[in-house]
Protein backbone atom coordinates (compact mmCIF):
# COMPACT_ATOMS: atom_id res chain seq x y z
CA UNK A 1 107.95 68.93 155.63
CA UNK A 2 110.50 69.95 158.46
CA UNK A 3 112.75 71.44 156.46
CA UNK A 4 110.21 73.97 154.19
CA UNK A 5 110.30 75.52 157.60
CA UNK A 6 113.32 78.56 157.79
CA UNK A 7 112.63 81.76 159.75
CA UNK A 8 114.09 84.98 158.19
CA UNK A 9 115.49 86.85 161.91
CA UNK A 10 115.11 90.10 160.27
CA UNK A 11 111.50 89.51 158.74
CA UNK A 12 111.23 88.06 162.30
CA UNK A 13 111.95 91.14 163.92
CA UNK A 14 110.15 93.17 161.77
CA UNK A 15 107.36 91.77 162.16
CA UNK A 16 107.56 92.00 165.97
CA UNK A 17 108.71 88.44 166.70
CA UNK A 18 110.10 86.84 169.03
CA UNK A 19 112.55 83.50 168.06
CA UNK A 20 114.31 81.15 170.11
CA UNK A 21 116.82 79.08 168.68
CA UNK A 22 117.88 75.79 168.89
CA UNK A 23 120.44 75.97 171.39
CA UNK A 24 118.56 77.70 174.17
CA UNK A 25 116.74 76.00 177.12
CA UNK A 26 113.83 77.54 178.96
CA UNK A 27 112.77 76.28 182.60
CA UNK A 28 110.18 78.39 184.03
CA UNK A 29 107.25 80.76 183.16
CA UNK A 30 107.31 82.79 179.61
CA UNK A 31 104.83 85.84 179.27
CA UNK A 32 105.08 87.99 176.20
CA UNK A 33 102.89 90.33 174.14
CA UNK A 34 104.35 89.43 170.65
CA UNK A 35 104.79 86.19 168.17
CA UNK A 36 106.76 83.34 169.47
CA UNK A 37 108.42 80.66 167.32
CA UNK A 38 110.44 78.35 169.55
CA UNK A 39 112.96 76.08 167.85
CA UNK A 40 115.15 75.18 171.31
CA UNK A 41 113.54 73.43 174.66
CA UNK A 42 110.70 74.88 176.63
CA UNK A 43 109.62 73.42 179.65
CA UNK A 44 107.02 75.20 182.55
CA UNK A 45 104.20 77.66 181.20
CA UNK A 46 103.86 79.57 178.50
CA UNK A 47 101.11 82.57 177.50
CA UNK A 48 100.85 84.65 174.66
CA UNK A 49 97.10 85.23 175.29
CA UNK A 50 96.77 87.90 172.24
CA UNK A 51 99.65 86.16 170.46
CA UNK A 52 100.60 83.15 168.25
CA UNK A 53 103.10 80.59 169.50
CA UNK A 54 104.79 78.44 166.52
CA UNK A 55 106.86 75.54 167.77
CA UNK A 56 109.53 75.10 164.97
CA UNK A 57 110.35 71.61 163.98
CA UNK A 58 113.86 71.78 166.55
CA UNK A 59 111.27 72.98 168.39
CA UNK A 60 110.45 70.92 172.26
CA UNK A 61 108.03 72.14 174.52
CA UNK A 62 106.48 70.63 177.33
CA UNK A 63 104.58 73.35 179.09
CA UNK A 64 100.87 74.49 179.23
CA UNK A 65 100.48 76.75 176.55
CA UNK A 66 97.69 79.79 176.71
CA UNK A 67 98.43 81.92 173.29
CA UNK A 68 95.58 83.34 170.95
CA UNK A 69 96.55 80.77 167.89
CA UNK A 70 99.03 77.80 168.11
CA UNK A 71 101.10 76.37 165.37
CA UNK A 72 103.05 72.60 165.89
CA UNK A 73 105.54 71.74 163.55
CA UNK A 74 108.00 69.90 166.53
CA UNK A 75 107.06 68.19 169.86
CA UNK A 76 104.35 69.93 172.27
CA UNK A 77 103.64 68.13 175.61
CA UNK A 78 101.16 69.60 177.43
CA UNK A 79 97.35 71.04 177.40
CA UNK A 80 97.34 73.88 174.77
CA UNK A 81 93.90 76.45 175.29
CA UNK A 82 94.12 79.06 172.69
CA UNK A 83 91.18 81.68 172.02
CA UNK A 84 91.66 81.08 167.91
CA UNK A 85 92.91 78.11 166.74
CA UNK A 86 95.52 75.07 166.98
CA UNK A 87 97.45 73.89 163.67
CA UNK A 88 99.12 70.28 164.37
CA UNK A 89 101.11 70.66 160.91
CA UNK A 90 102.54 67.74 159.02
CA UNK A 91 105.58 65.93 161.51
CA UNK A 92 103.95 68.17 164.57
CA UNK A 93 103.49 66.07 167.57
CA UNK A 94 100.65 67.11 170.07
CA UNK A 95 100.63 64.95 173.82
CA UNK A 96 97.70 66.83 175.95
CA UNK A 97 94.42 68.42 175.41
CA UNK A 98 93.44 71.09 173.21
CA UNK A 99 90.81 73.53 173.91
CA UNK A 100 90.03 75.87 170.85
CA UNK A 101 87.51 76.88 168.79
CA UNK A 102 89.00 75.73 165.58
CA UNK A 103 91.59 72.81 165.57
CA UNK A 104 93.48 71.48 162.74
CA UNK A 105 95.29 68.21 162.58
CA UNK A 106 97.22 67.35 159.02
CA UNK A 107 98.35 64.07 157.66
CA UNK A 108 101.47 62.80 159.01
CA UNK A 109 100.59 64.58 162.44
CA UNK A 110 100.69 63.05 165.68
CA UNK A 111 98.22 63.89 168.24
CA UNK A 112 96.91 61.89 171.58
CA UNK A 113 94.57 63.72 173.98
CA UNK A 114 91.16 65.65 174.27
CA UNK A 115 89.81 68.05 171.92
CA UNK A 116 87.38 70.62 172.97
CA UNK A 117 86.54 72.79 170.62
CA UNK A 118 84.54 75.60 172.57
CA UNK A 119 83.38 78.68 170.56
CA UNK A 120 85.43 81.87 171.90
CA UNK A 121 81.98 83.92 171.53
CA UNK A 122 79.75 81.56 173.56
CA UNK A 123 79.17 82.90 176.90
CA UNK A 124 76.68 81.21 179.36
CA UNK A 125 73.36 83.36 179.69
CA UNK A 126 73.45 85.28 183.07
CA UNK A 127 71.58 83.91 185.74
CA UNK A 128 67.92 85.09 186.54
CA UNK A 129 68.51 87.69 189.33
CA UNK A 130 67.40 86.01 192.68
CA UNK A 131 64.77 88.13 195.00
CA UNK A 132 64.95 87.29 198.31
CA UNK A 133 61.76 87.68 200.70
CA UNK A 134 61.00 86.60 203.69
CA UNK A 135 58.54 84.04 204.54
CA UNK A 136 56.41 85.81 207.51
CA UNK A 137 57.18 89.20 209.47
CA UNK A 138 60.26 89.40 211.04
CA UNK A 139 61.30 89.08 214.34
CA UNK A 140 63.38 90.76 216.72
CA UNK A 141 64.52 88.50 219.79
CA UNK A 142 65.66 92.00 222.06
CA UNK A 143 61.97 93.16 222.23
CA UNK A 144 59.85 91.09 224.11
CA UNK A 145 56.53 92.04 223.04
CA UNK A 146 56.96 90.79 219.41
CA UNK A 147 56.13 87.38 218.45
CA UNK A 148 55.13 85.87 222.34
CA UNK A 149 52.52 86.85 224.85
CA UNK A 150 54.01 89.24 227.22
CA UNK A 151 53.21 87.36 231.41
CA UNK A 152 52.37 83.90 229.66
């Protein structure tokens, strides 16, 4: 439930993160290297690519979203990738595609969109190196005598 949800500002800062309350509006990129929880309005792109972003349940975003783990207990529009997980807690609302390994959608949720859940170890196999060689001798065009009768 929405309300179960209260963030303690000094727990938050001493645990290294970041809040933005309800009353604050964000237009534009947001880049950090700490914990996010957003409870005011978001909108453009956000990454916290070694980070988790919680949207609080004041919380409105409607941004692309790059973190490490993303919690939803408001109103996310936008594709969310994240490298561990996506939580789409109870009331959280989810409009865009989600590309995680591990996604989690509860009861009472809403989500609409694409789920990919791609493992964050997988890597494709590198390619066979490629030789090159050359079908017959090579030619040089500046000497005359290679490849062509000379006085023919």
């Amino acid at each position: 439930m929405a309300a179960d949800f209260v963030v303690d500002t000094k727990e938050a800062a001493e645990r290294g993160m970041a809040l933005i309350g309800r009353s604050v509006v964000i237009k534009g990129e947001l880049d950090g290297s700490e914990d996010l929880t957003i409870e005011g309005h978001v909108e453009g792109k956000i990454e916290l690519r070694d980070h988790t972003l919680t949207v609080g349940p004041n919380g409105r975003i409607k941004a692309q979203v790059f973190a490490k783990a993303v919690v939803v207990l408001g109103e996310l529009v936008g594709n969310i990738n994240a490298s561990e997980k996506v939580d789409i807690r109870d009331n959280g609302s989810v409009d865009g595609d989600v590309v995680a390994p591990r996604v989690a959608i509860a009861e009472g949720a809403h989500f609409r969109g694409s789920v990919d859940m791609q493992r964050g170890s997988a890597k494709p196999a590198p390619a066979a190196p490629v030789v090159a060689r050359p079908a017959g001798p090579l030619l040089d065009s500046t000497v005359p005598s290679q490849g062509r009768k000379v006085g023919a």
